[in-house]
Protein backbone atom coordinates (compact mmCIF):
# COMPACT_ATOMS: atom_id res chain seq x y z
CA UNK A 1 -15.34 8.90 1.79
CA UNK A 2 -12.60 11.67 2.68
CA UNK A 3 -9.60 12.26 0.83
CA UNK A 4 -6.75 14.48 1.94
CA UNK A 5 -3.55 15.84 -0.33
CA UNK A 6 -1.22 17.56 1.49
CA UNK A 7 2.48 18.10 2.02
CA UNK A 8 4.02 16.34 4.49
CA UNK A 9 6.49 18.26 6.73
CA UNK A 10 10.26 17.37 6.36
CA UNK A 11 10.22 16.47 10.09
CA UNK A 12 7.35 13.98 9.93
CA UNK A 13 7.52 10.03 11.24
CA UNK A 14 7.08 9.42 7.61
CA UNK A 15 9.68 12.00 6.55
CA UNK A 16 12.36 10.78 8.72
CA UNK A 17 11.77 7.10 7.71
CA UNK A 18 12.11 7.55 4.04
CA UNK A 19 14.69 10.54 3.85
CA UNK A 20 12.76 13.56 2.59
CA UNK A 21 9.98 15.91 2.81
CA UNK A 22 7.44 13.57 0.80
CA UNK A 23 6.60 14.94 -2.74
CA UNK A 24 2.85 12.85 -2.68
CA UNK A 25 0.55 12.53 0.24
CA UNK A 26 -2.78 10.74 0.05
CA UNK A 27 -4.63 9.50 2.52
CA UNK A 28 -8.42 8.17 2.46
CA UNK A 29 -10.37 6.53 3.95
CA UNK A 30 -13.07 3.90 2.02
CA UNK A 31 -16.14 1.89 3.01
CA UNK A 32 -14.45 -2.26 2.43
CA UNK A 33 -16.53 -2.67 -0.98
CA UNK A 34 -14.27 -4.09 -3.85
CA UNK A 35 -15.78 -1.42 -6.12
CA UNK A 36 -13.68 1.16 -4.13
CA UNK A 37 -10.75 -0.39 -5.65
CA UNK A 38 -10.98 1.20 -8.67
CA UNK A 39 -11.68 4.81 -7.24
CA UNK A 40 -8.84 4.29 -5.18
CA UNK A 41 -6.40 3.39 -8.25
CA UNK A 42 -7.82 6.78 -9.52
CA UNK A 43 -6.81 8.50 -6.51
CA UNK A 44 -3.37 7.44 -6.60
CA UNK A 45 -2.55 8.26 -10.07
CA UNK A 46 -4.45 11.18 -9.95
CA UNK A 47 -2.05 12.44 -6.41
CA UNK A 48 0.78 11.13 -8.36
CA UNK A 49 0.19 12.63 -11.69
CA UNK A 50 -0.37 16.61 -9.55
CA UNK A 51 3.47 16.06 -7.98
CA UNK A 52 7.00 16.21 -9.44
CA UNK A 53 7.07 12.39 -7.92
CA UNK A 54 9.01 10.20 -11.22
CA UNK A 55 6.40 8.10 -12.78
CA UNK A 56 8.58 5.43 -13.09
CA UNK A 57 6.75 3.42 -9.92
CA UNK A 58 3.26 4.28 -10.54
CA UNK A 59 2.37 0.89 -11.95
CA UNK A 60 4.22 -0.89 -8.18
CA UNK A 61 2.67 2.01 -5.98
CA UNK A 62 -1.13 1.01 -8.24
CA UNK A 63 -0.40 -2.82 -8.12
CA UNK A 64 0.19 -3.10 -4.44
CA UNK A 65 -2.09 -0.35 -2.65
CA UNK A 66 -5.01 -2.45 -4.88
CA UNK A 67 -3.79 -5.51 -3.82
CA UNK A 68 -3.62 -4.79 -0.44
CA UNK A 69 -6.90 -2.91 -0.48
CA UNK A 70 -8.52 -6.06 -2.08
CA UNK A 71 -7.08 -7.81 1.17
CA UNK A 72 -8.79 -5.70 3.69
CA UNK A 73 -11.50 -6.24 1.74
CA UNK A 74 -11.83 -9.56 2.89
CA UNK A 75 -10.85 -9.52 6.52
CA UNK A 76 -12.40 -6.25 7.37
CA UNK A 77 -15.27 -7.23 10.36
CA UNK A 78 -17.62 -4.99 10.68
CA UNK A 79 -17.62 -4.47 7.11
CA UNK A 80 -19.34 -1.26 8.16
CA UNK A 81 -16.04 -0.53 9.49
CA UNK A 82 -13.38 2.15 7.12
CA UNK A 83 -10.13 0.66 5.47
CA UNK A 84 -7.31 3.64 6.07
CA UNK A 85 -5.18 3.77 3.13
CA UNK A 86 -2.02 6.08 2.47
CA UNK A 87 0.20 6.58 -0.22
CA UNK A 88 3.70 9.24 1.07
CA UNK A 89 6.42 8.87 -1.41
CA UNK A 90 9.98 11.17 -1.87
CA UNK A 91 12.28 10.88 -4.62
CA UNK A 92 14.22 8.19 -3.31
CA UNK A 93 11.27 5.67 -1.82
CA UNK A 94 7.39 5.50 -1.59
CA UNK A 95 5.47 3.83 1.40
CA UNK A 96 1.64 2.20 1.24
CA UNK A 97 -0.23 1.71 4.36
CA UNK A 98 -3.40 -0.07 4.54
CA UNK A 99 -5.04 -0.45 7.81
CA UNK A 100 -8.15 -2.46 8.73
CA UNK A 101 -10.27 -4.05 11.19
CA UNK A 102 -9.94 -8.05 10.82
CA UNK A 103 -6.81 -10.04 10.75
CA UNK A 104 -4.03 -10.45 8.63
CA UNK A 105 -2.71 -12.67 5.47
CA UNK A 106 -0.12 -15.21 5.88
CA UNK A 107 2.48 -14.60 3.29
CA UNK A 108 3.37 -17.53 1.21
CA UNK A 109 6.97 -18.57 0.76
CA UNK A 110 6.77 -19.20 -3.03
CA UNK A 111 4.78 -18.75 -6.38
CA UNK A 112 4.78 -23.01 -6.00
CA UNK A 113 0.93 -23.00 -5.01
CA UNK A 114 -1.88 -23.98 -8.16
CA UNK A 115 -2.87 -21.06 -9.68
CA UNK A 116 -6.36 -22.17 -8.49
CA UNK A 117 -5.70 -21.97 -4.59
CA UNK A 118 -6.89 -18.46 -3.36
CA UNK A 119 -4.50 -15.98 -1.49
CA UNK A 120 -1.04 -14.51 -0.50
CA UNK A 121 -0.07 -14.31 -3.81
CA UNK A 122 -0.24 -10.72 -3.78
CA UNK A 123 1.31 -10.09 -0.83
CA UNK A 124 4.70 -12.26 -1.96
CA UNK A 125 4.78 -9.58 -4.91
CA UNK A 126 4.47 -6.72 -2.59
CA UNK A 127 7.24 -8.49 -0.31
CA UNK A 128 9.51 -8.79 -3.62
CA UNK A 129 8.66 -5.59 -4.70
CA UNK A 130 9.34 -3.36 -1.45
CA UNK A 131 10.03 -3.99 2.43
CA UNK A 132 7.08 -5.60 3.58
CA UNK A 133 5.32 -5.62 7.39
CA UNK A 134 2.43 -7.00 8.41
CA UNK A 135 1.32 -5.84 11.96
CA UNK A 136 -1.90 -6.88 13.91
CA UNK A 137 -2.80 -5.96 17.91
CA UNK A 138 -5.48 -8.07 18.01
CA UNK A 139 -8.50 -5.72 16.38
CA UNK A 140 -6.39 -4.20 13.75
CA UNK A 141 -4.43 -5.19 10.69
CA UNK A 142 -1.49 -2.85 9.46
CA UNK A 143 0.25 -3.53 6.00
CA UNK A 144 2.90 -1.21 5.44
CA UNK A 145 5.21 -1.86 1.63
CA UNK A 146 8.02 0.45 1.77
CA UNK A 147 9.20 0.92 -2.05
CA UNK A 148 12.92 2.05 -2.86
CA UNK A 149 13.46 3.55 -6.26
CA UNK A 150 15.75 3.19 -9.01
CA UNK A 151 18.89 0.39 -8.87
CA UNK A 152 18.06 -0.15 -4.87
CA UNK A 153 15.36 -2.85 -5.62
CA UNK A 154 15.73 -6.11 -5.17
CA UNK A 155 15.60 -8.85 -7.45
CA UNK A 156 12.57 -11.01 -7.41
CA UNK A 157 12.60 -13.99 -5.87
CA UNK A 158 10.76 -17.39 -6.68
């Protein structure tokens, strides 16, 4: 496992996108085991709680990098193979990137399915929670939730 915390520099692809030199910066990379979920939750609050990043988001920024982490859980082939994960938030938006080897979800339009029928329900929160994209070239998945704070959010949809 590796973890890195480090500033980001105000001129940084991630910088530019979301306005500001970022104020958290994790990135790790874990073995796809579910147990890692939990260490990674840890991770995240423990990179949030050592910046001057509000608070106000933690519980979006721990809901969705686990949920997406639980997802590349799944699809990740090898499952010898790493999920990437990174957190990079400023005061005004925070972005979660999860990157595997497997393919993708399918997002589901609605909460309509039984409660019983497995998956994409956590990715339609994401999507209603932040910007959501989905990429995939064919060997890897990228899932990148962009997260805008304060009044900008959206309201959730059904």
């Amino acid at each position: 496992m590796q973890l890195f915390v480090v500033p980001v520099a105000a001129n940084s692809d991630i910088s530019r996108k979301l306005g500001k030199s970022s104020m958290i910066s994790l990135s790790v990379s874990l073995s796809a085991d579910a147990s890692n979920g939990r260490v990674l939750r840890a991770m995240v609050r423990d990179a949030w709680n050592r910046t001057p990043a509000p608070s106000p988001d933690l519980d979006d920024v721990l809901l969705i990098t686990s949920e997406l982490f639980a997802n590349a859980t799944e699809a990740t082939h090898p499952r010898s193979e790493p999920i990437e994960i990174s957190v990079e938030g400023t005061e005004f938006a925070t972005r979660i990137c999860v990157t595997n080897t497997g393919p993708s979800f399918d997002i589901p339009n609605t909460f309509a399915a039984p409660p019983s029928q497995h998956g994409g329900r956590g990715l339609l929160i994401a999507r209603n929670i932040g910007k959501l994209v989905i990429t995939h070239d064919g060997q890897r998945s990228e899932v990148t939730v962009d997260i805008e704070r304060g009044d900008q959010r959206r309201p959730i949809s059904t």
